[in-house]
C-alpha atoms as a PDB file:
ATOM      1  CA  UNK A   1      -2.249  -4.955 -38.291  1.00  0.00           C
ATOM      2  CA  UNK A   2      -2.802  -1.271 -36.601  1.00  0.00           C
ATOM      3  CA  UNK A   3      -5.973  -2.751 -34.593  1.00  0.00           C
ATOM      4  CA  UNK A   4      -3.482  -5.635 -33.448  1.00  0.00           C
ATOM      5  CA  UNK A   5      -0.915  -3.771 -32.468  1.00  0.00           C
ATOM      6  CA  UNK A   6      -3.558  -1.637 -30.728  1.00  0.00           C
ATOM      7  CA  UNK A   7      -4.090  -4.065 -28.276  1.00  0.00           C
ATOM      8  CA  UNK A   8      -0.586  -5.599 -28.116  1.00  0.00           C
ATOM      9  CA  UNK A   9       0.237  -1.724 -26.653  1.00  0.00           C
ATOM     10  CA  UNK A  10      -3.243  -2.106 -24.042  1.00  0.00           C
ATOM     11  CA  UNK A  11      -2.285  -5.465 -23.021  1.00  0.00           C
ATOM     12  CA  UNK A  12       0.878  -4.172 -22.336  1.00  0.00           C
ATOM     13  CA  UNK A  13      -0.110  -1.207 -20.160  1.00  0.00           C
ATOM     14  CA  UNK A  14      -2.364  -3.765 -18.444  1.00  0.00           C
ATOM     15  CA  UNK A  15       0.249  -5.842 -17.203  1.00  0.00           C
ATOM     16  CA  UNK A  16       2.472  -3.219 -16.352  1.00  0.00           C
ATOM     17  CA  UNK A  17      -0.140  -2.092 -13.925  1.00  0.00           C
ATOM     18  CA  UNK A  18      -1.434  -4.745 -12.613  1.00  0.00           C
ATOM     19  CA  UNK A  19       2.332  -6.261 -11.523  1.00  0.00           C
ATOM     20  CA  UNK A  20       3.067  -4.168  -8.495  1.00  0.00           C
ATOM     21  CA  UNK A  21      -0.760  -4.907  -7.547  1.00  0.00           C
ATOM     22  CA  UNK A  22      -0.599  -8.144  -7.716  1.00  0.00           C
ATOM     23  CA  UNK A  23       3.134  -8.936  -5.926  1.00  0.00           C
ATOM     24  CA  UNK A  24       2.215  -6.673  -3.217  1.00  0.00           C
ATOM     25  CA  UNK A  25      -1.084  -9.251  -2.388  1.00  0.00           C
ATOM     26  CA  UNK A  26       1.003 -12.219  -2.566  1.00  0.00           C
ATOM     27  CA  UNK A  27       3.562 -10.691  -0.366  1.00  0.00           C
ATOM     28  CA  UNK A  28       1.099 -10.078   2.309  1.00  0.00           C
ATOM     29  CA  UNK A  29       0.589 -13.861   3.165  1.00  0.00           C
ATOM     30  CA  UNK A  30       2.665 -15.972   5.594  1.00  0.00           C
ATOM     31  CA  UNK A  31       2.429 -19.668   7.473  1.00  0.00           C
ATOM     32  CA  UNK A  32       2.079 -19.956  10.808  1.00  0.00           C
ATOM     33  CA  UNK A  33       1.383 -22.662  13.676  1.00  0.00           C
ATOM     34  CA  UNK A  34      -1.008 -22.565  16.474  1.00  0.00           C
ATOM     35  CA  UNK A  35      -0.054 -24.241  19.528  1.00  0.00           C
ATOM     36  CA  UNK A  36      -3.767 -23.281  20.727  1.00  0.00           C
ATOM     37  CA  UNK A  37      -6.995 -22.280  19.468  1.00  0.00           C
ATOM     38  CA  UNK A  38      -6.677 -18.684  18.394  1.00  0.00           C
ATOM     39  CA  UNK A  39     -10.271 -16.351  17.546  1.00  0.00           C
ATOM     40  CA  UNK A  40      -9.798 -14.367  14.333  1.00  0.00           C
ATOM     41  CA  UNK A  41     -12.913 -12.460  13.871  1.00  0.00           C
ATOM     42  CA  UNK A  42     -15.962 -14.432  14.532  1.00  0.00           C
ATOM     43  CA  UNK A  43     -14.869 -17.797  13.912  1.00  0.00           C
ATOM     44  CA  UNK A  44     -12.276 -19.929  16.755  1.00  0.00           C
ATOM     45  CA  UNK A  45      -9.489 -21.541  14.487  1.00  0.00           C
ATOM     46  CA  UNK A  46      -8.467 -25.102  16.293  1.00  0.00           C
ATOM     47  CA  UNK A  47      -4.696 -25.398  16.691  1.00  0.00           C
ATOM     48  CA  UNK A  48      -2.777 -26.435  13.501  1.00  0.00           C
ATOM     49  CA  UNK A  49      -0.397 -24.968  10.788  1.00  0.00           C
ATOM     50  CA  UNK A  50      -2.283 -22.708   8.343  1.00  0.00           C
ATOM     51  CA  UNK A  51      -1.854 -20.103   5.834  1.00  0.00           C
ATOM     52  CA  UNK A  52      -2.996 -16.499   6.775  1.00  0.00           C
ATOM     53  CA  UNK A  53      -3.623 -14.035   4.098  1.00  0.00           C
ATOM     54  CA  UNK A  54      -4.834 -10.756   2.784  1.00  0.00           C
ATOM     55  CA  UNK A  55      -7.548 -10.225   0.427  1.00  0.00           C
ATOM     56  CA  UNK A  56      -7.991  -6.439  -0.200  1.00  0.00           C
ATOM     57  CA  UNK A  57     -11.638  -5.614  -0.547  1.00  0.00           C
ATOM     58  CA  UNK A  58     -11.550  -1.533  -0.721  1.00  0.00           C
ATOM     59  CA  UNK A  59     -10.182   1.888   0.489  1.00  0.00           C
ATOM     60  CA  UNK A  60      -8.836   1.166   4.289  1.00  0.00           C
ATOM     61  CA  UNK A  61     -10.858  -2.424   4.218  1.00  0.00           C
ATOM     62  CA  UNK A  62      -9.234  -5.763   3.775  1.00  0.00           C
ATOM     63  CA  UNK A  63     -10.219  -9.458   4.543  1.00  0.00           C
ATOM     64  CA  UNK A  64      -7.802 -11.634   6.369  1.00  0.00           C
ATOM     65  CA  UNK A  65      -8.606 -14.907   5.661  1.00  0.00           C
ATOM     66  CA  UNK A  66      -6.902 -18.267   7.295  1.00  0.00           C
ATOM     67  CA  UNK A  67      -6.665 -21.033   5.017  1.00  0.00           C
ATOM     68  CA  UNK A  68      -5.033 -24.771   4.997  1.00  0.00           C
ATOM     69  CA  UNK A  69      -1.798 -24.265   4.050  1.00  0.00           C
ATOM     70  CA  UNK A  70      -2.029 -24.506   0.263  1.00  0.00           C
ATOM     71  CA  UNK A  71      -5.189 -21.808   0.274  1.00  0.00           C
ATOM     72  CA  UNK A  72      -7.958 -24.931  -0.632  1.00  0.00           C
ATOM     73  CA  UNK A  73      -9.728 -24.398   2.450  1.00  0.00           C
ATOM     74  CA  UNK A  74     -10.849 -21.320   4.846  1.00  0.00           C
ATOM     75  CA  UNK A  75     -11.187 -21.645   8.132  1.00  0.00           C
ATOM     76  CA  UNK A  76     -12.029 -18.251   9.076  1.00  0.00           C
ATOM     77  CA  UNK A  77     -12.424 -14.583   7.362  1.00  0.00           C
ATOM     78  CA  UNK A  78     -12.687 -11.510   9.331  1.00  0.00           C
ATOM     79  CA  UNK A  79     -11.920  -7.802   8.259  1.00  0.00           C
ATOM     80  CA  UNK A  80      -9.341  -5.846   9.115  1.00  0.00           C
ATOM     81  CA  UNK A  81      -8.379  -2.354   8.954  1.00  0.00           C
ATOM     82  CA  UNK A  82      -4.591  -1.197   8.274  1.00  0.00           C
ATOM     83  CA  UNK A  83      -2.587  -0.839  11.636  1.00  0.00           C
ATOM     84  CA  UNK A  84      -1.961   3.193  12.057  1.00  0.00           C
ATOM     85  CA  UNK A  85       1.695   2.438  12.543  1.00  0.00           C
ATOM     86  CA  UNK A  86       3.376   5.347  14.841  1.00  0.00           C
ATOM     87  CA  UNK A  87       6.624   6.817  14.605  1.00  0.00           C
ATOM     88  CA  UNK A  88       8.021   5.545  17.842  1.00  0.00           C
ATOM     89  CA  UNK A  89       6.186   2.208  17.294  1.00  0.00           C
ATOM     90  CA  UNK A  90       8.522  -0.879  16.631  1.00  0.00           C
ATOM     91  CA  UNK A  91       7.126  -3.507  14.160  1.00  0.00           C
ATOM     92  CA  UNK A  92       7.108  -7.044  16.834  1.00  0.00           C
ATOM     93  CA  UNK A  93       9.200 -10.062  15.982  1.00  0.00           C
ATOM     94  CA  UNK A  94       6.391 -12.208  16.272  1.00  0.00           C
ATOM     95  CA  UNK A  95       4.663 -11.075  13.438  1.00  0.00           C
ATOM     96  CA  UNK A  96       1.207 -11.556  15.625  1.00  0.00           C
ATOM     97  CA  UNK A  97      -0.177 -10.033  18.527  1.00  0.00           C
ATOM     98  CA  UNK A  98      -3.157 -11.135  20.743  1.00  0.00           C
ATOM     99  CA  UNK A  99      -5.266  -9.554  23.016  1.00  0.00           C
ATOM    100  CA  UNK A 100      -4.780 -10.259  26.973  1.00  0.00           C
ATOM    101  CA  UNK A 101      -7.313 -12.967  27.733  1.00  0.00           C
ATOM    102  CA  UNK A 102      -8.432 -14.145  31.346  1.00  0.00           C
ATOM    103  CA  UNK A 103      -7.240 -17.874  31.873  1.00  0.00           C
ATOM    104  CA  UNK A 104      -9.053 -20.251  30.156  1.00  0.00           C
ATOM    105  CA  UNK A 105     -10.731 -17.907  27.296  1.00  0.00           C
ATOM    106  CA  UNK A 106      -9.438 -18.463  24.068  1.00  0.00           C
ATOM    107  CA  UNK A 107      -6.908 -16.195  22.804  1.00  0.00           C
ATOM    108  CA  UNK A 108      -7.818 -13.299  20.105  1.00  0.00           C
ATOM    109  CA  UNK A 109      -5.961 -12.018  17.306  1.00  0.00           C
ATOM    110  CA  UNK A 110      -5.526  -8.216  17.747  1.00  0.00           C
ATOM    111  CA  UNK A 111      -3.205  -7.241  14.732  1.00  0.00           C
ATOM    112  CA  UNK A 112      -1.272  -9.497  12.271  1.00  0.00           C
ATOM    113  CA  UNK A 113       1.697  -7.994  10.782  1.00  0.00           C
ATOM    114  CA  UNK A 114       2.794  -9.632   7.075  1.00  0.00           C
ATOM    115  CA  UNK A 115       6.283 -10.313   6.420  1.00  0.00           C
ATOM    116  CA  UNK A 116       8.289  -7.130   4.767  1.00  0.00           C
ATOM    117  CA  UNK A 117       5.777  -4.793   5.341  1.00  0.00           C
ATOM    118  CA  UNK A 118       5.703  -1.224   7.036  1.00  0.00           C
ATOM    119  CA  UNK A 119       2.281  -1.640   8.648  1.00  0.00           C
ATOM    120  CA  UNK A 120      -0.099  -4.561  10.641  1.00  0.00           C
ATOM    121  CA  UNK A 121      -3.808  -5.701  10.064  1.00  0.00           C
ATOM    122  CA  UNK A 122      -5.972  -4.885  12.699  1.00  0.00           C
ATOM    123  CA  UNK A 123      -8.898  -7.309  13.219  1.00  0.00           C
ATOM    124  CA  UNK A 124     -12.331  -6.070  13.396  1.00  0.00           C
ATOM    125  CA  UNK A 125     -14.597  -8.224  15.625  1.00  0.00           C
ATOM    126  CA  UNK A 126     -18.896  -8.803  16.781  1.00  0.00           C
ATOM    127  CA  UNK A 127     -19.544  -6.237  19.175  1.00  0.00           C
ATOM    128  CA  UNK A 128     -20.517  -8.874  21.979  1.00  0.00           C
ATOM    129  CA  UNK A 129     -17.019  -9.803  21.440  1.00  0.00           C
ATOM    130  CA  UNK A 130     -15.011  -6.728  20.574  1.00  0.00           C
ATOM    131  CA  UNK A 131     -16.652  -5.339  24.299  1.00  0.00           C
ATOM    132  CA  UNK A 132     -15.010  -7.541  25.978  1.00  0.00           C
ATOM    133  CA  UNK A 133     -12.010  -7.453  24.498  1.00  0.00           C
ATOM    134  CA  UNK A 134     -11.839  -3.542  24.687  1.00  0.00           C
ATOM    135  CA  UNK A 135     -12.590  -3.933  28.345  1.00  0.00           C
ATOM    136  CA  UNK A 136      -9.880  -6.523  28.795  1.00  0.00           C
ATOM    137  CA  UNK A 137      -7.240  -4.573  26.882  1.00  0.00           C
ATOM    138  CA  UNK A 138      -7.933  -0.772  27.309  1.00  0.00           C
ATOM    139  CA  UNK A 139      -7.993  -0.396  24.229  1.00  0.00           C
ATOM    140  CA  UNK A 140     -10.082   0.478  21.780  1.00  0.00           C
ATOM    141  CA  UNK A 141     -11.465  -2.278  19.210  1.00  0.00           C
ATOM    142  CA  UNK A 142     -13.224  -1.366  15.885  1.00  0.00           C
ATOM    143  CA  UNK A 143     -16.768  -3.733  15.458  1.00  0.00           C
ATOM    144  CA  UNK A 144     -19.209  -4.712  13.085  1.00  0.00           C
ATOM    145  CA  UNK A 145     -23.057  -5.622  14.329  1.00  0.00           C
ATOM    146  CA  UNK A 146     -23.505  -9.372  14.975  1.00  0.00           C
ATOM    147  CA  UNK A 147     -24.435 -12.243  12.676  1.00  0.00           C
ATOM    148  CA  UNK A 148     -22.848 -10.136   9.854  1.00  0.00           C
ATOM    149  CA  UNK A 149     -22.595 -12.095   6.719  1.00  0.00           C
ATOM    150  CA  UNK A 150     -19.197 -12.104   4.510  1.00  0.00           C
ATOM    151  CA  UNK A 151     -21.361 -10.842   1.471  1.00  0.00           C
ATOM    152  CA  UNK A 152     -21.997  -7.579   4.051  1.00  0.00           C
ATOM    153  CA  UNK A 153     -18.414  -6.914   4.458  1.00  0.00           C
ATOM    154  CA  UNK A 154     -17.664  -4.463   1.559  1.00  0.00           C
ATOM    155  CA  UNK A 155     -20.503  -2.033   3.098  1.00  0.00           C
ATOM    156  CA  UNK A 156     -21.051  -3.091   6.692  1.00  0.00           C
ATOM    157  CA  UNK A 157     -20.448   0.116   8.864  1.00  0.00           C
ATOM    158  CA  UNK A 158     -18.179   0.276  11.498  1.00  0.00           C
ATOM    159  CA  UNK A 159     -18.260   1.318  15.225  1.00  0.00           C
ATOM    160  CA  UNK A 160     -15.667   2.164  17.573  1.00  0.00           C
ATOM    161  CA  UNK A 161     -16.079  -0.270  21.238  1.00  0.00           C
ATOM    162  CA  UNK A 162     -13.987   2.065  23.935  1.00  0.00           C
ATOM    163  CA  UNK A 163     -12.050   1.139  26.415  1.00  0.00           C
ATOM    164  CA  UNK A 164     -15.033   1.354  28.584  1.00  0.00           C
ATOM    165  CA  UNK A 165     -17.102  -0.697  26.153  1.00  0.00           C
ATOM    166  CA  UNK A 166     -19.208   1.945  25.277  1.00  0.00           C
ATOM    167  CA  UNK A 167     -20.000   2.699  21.729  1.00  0.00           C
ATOM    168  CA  UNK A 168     -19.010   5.151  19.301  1.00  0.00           C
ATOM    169  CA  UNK A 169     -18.707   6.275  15.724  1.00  0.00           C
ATOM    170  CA  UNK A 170     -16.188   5.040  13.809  1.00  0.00           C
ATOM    171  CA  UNK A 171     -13.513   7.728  12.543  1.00  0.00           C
ATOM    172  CA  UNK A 172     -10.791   5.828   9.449  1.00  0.00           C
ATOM    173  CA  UNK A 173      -7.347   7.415  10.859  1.00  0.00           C
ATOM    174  CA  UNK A 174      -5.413   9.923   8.843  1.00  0.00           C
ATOM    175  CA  UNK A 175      -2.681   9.292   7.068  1.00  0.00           C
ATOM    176  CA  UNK A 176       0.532   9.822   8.589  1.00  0.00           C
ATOM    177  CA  UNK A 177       2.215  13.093   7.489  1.00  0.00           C
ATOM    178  CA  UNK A 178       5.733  13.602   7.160  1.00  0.00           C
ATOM    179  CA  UNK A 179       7.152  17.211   8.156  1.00  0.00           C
ATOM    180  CA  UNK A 180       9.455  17.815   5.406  1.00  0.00           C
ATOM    181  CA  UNK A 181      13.061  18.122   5.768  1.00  0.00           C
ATOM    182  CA  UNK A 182      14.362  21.795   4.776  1.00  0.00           C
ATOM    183  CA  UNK A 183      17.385  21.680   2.615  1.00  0.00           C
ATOM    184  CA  UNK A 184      20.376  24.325   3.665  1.00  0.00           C
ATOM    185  CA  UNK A 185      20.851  26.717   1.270  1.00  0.00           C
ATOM    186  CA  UNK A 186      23.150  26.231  -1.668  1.00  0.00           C
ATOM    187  CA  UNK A 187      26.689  27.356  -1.840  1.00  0.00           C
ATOM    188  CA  UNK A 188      26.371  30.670  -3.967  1.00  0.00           C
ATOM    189  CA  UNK A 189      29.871  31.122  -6.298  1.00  0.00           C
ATOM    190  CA  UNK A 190      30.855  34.269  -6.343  1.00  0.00           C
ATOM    191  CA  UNK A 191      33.009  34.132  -9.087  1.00  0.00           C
ATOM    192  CA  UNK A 192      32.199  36.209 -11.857  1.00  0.00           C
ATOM    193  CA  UNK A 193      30.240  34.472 -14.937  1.00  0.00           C
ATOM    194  CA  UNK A 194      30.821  35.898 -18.255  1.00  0.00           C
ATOM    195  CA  UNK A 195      27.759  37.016 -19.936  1.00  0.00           C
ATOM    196  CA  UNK A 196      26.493  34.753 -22.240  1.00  0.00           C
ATOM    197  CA  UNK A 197      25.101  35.608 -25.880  1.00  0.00           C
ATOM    198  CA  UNK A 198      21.885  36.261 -26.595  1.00  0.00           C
ATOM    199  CA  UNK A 199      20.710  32.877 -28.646  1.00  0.00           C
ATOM    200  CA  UNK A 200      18.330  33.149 -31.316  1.00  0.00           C
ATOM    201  CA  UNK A 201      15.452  31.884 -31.488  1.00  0.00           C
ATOM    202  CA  UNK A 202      16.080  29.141 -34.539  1.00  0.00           C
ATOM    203  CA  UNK A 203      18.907  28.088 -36.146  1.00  0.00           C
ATOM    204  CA  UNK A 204      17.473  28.050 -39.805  1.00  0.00           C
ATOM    205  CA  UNK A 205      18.459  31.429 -40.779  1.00  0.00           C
ATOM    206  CA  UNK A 206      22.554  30.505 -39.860  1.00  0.00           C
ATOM    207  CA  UNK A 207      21.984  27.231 -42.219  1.00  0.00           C
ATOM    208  CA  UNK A 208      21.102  29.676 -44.924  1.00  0.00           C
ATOM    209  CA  UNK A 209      24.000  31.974 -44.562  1.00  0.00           C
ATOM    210  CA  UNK A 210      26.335  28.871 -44.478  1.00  0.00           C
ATOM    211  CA  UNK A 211      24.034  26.872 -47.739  1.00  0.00           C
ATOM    212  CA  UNK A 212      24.734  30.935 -49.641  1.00  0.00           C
ATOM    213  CA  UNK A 213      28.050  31.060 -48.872  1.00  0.00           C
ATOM    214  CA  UNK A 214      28.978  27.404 -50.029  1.00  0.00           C
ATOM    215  CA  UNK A 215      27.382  27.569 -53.494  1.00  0.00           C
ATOM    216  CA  UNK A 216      28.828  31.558 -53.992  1.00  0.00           C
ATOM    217  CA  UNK A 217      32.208  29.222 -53.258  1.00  0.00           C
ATOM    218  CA  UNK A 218      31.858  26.897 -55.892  1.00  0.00           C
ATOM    219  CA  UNK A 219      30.839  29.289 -58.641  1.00  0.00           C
ATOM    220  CA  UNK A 220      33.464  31.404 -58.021  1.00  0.00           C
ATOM    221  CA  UNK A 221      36.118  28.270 -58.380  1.00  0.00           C
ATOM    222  CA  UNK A 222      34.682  27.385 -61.699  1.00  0.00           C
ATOM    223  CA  UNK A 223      35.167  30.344 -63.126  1.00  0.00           C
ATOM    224  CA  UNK A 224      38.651  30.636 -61.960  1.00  0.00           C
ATOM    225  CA  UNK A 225      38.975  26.988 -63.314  1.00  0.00           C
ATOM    226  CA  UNK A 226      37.295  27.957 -66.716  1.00  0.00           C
END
């Protein structure tokens, strides 16, 4: 009975934990309908309603994969790195932003943001690819070396394509720090307090008195009694 109740109370913990884990991944899915054929990662998804999701993979590394719109089938998985958010930044309406594209080039997913969440999912692209788009954009785009396989992405490195498509080291961006808010100081009462007592330290030796006192009591009635 102990060893079952053992891991009634583990079982427990387990699902306690793994909850908010597990409602946070299945928030950060969503449907969605392309009008045109939209390049997420390395792979050109033809128009069509699909399912886009997240699939977290480790620290500051996720996989965005887009599926049919039950989740049977994937059309395309590409990484993604968490949006750095700024203060000043408003979260868009449309839930996905591309990359400007010359006419005719297909379209490219630049950051996906999941519904009821503070923060986007930046896609990480080839570096033929993420050159041009940093060129196009200004911006820069994070890459990972071409003909990268999906069992690579847990430990592929990444580089940084600048806005002038040259290359650099890749640096993970800081989390955001809050300056904290400094409370104003608290009213002080200047009423005087009357001192209080000095409390001792258990209260075993006033339980005595009291026990002493009670039976001294009761004697002292019988023998008026008697």
């Amino acid at each position: 009975m102990k060893n079952l109740a053992r891991i009634c109370a583990a079982a427990a913990v387990a699902v306690m934990v793994a909850s908010p884990v597990t409602a946070q991944i299945e928030k950060e899915k969503s449907i969605f309908t392309a009008t045109e054929s939209i390049q997420v990662g390395s792979k050109v998804v033809p128009p069509g309603t699909y399912m886009i999701r997240v699939v977290p993979l480790s620290y500051n590394r996720n996989l965005v994969q887009v599926t049919s719109e039950d989740g049977s089938k994937i059309f395309a998985s590409a990484l993604a790195t968490p949006h750095p958010k700024k203060d000043d930044e408003q979260i868009p309406s449309s839930r996905f932003v591309y990359y400007p594209t010359a006419d005719g080039q297909v379209k490219a997913l630049r950051t996906w943001f999941a519904p009821s969440t503070p923060y986007g999912q930046d896609i990480v692209y080839p570096k033929t690819r993420a050159s041009e788009l940093a060129i196009a954009s200004k911006e820069n785009v994070i890459a990972i070396p071409e003909e990268t396989k999906e069992a690579e992405y847990k430990t592929v490195p990444y580089t940084t394509i600048t806005r002038e498509g040259s290359e650099t080291a890749y640096t993970a961006p800081e989390p955001e720090t809050k300056i904290a808010q400094v409370a104003p100081p608290a009213r002080i009462d200047t009423a005087p307090v009357a001192p209080a007592l000095p409390r001792t330290a258990s209260d075993v030796p006033l339980v005595t008195l009291i026990g002493l006192a009670s039976v001294g009591a009761a004697i002292a009635l019988r023998r008026r009694q008697a």
